[in-house]
N, C-alpha and C. Protein backbone atom coordinates (compact mmCIF):
# COMPACT_ATOMS: atom_id res chain seq x y z
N UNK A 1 18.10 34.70 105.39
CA UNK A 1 18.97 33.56 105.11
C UNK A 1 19.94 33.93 104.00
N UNK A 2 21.27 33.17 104.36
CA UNK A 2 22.37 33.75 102.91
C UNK A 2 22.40 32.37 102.27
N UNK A 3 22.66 32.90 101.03
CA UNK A 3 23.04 31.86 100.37
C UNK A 3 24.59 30.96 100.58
N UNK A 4 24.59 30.23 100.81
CA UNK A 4 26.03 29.36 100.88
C UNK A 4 27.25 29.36 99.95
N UNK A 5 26.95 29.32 98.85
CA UNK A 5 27.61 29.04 97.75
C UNK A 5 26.65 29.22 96.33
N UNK A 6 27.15 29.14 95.48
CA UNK A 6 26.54 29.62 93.99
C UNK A 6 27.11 28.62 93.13
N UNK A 7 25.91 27.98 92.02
CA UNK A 7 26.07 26.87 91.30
C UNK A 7 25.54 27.11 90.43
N UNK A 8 26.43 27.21 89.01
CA UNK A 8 25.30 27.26 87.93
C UNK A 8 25.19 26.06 86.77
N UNK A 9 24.49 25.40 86.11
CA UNK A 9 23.61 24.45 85.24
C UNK A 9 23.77 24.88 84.28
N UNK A 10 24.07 24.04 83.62
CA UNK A 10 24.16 24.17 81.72
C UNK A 10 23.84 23.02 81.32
N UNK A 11 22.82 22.84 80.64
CA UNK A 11 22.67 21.73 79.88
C UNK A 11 22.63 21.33 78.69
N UNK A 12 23.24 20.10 78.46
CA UNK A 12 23.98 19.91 77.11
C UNK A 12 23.45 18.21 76.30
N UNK A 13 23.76 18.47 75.25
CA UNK A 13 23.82 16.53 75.13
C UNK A 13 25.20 15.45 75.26
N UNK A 14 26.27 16.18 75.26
CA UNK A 14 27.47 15.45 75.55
C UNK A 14 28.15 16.13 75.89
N UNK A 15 28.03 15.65 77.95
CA UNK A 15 28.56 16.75 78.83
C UNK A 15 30.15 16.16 78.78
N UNK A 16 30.86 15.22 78.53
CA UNK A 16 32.13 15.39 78.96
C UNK A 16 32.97 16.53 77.74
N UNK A 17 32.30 16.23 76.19
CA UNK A 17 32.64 17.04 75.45
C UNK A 17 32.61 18.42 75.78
N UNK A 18 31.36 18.94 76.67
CA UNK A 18 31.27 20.02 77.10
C UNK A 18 32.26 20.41 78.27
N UNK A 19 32.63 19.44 79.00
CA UNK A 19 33.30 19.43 80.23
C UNK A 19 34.59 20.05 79.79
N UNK A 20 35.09 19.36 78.76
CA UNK A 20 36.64 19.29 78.17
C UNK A 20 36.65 21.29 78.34
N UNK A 21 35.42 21.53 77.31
CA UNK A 21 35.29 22.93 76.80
C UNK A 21 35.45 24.11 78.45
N UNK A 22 34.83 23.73 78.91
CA UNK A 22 34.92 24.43 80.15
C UNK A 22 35.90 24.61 81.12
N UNK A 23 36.30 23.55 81.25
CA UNK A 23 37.92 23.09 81.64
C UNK A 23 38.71 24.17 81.29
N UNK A 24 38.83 23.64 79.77
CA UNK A 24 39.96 24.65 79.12
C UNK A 24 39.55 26.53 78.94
N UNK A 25 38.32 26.16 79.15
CA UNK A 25 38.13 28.11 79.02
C UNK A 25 38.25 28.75 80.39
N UNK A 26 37.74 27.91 81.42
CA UNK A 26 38.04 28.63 82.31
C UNK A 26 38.93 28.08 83.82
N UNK A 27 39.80 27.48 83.49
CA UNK A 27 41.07 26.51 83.88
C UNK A 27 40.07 26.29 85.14
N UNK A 28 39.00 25.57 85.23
CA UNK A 28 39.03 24.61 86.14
C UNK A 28 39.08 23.33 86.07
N UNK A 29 38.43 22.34 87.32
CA UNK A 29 38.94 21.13 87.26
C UNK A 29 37.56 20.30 87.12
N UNK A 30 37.55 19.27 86.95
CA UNK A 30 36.85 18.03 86.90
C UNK A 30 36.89 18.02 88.46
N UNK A 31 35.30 17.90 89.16
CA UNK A 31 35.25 17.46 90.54
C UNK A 31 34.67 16.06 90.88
N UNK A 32 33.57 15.60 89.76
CA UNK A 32 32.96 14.36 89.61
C UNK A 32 31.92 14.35 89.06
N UNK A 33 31.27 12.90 89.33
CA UNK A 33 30.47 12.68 87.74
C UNK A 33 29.39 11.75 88.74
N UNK A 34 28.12 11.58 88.30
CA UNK A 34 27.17 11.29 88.35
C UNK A 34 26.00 10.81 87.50
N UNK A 35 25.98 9.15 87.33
CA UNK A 35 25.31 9.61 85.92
C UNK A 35 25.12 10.85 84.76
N UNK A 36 23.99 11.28 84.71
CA UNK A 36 24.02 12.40 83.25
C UNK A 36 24.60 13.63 84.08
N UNK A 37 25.14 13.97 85.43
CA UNK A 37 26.02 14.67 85.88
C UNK A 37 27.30 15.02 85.87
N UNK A 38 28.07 16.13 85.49
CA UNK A 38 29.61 16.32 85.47
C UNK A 38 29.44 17.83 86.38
N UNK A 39 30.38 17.70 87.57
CA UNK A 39 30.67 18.84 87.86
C UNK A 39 32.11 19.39 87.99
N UNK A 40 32.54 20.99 87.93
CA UNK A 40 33.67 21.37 87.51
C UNK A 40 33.53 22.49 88.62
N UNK A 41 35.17 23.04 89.17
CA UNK A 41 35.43 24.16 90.31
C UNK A 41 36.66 24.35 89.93
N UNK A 42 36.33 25.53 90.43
CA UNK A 42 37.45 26.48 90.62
C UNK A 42 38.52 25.78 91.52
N UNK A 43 39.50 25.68 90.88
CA UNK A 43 40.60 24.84 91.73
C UNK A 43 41.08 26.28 93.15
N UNK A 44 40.77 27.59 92.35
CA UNK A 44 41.23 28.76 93.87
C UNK A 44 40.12 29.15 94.79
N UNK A 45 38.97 27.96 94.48
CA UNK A 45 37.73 27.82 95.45
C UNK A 45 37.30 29.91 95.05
N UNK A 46 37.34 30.47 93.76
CA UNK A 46 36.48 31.87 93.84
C UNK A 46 35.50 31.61 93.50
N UNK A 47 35.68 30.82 92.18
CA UNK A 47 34.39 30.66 91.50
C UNK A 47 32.95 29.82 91.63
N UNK A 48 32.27 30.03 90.98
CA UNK A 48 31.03 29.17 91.22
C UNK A 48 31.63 28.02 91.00
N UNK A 49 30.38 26.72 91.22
CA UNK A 49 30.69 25.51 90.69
C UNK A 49 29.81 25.25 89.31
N UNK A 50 29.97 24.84 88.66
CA UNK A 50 29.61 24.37 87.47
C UNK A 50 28.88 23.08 87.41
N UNK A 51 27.59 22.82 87.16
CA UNK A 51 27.09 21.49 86.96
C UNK A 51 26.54 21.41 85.51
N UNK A 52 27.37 20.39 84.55
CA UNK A 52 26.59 19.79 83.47
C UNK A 52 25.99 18.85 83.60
N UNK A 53 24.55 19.20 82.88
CA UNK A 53 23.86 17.99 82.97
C UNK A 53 23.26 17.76 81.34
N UNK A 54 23.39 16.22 81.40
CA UNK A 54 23.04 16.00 79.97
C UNK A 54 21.27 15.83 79.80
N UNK A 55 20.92 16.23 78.74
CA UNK A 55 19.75 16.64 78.36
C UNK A 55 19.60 15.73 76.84
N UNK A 56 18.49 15.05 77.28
CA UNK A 56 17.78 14.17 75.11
C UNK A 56 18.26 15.12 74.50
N UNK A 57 17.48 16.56 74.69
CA UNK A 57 16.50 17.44 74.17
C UNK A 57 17.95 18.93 73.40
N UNK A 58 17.96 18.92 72.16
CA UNK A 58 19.04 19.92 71.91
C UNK A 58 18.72 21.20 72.15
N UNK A 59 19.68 22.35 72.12
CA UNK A 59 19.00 23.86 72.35
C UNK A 59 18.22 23.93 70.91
N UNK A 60 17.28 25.49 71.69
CA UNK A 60 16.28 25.39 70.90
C UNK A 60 16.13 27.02 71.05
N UNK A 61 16.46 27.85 72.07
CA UNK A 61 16.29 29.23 72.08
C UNK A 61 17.26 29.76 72.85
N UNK A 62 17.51 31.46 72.85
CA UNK A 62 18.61 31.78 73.54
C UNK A 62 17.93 31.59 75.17
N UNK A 63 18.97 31.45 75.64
CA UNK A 63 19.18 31.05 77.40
C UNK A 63 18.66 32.71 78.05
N UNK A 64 18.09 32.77 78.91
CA UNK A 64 17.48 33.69 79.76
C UNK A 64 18.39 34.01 80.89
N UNK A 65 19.67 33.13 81.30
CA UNK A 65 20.80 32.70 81.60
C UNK A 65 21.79 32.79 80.93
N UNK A 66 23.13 33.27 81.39
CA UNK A 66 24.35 33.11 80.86
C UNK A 66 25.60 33.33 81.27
N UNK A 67 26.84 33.02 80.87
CA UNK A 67 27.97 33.02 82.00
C UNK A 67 28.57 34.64 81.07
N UNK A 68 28.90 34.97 82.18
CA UNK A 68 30.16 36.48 82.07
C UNK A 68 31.46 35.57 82.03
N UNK A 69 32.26 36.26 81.46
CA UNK A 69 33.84 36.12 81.60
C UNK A 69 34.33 37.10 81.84
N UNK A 70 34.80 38.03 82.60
CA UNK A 70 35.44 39.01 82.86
C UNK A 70 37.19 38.87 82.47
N UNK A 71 37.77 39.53 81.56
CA UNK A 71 38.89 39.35 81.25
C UNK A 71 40.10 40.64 80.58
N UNK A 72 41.06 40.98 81.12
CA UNK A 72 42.07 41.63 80.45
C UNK A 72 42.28 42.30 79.47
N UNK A 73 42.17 41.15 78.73
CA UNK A 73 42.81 40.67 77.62
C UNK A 73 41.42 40.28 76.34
N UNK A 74 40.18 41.29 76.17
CA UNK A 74 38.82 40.36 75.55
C UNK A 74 39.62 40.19 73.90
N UNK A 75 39.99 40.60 73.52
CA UNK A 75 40.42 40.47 71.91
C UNK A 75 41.49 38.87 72.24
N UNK A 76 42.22 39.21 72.60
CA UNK A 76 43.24 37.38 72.90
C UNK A 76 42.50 36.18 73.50
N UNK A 77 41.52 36.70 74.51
CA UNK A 77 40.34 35.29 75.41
C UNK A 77 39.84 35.15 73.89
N UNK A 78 38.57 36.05 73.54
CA UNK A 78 37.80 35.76 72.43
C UNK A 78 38.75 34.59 71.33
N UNK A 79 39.89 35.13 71.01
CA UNK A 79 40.94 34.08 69.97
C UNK A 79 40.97 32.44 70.34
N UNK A 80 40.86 32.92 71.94
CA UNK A 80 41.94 31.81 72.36
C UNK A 80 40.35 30.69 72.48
N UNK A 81 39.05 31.19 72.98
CA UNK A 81 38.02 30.73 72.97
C UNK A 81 37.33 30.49 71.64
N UNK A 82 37.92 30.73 70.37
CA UNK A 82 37.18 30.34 69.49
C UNK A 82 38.53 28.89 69.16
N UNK A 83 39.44 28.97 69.71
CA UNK A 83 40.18 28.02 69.26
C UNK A 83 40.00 26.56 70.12
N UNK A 84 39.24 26.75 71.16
CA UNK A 84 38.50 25.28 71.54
C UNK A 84 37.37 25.07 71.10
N UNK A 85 36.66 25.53 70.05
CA UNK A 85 35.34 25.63 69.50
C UNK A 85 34.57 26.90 70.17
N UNK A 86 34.90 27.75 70.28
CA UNK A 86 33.73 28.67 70.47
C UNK A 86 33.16 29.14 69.56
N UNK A 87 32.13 29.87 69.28
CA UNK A 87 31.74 30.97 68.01
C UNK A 87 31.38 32.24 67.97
N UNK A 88 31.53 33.47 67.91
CA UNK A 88 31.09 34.85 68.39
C UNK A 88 29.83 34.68 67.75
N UNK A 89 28.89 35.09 67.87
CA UNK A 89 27.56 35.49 67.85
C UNK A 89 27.90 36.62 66.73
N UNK A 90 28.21 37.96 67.16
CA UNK A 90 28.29 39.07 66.17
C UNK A 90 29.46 39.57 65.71
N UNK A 91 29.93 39.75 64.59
CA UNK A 91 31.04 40.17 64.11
C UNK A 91 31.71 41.11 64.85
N UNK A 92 31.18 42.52 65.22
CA UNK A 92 31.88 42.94 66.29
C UNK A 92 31.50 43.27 67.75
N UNK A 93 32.29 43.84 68.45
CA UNK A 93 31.61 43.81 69.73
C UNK A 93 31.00 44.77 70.36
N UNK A 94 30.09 44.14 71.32
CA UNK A 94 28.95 45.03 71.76
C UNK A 94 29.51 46.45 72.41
N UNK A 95 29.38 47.24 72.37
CA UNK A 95 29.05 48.83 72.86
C UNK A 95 28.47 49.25 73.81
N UNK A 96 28.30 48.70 75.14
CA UNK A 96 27.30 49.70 75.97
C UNK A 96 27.86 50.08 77.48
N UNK A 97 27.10 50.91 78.13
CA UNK A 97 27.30 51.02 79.58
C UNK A 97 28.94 51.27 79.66
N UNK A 98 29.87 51.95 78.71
CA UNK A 98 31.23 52.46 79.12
C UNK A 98 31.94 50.98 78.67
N UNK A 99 31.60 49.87 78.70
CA UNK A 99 31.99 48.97 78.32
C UNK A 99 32.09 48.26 77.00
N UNK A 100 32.54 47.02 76.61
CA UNK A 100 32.64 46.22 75.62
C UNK A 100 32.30 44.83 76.02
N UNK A 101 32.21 44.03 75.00
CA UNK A 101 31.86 42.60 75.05
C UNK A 101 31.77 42.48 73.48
N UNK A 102 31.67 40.82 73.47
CA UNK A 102 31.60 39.70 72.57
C UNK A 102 30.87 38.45 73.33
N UNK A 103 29.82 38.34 72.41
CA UNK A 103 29.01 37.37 72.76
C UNK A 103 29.48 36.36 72.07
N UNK A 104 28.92 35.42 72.46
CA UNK A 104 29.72 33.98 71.64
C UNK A 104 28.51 32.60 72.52
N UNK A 105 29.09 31.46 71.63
CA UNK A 105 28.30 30.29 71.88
C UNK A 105 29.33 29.32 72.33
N UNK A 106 29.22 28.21 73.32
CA UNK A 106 30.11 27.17 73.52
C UNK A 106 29.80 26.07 72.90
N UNK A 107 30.36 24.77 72.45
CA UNK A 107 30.33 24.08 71.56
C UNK A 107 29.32 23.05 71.79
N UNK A 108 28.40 23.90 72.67
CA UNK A 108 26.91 23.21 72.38
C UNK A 108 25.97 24.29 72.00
N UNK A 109 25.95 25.26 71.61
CA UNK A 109 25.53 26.44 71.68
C UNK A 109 25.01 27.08 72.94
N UNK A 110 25.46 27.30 73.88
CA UNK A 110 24.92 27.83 74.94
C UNK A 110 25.58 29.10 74.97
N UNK A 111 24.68 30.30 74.77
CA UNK A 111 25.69 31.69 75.18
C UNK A 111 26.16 31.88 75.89
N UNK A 112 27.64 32.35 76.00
CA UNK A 112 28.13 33.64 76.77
C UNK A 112 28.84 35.08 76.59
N UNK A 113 29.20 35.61 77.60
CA UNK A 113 29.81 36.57 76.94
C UNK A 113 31.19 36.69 77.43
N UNK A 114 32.00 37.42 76.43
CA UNK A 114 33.44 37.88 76.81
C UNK A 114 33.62 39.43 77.59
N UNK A 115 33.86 39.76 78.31
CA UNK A 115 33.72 40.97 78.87
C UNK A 115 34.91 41.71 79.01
N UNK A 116 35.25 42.73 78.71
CA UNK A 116 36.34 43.60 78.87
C UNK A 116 36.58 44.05 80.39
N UNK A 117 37.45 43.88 81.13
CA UNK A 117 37.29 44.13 82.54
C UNK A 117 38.48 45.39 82.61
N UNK A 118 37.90 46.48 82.89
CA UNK A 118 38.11 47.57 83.08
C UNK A 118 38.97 48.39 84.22
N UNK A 119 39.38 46.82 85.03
CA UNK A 119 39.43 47.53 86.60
C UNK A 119 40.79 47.13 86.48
């Protein structure tokens, strides 16, 4: 069996605040809302869909889970993502596998990373 489509969950305590954040980092759209539900897509139908869901309960450990950003440009995203509230995790960026990154938190703390895309 294949999978259909790909959806990933983040949970937050104030998902439209979070919504706003996601929106703007990764220009998608608002698709709809559902009680403690907000979901967000890729307006060029590539990407996953995004479901926030609001949670009592605040973070409490790092996520076992986390979103990639693959990008150009990681020194200008990273800027441009700390300027809707993001936060880098480590002063500078990670080193491995031929690659680079910057880890960072979204303005609920949920990690991700910034990724240098190479191709």
């Amino acid at each position: 069996m294949r999978v259909k489509h790909l959806q990933i969950a983040i949970d937050g305590r104030d998902v439209d605040r979070l919504a706003d954040f996601w929106v703007e980092a990764l220009g998608y759209v608002r698709h709809g809302q559902f009680e403690q539900y907000r979901s967000l897509v890729d307006p060029d139908e590539r990407g996953p869909k995004l479901i926030l869901q609001e949670v009592p309960e605040g973070w409490s450990a790092k996520s076992r889970t986390h979103i990639d950003l693959h990008v150009q440009d990681m020194d200008g995203e990273v800027a441009r993502l700390e300027k809707l509230g993001a936060q880098r995790i480590d002063d500078d960026p990670v080193r491995e596998a031929g690659t680079r990154w910057v880890r960072m938190r979204d303005i609920e703390q949920n990690e991700f990373c910034v990724v240098e895309d190479r191709d």
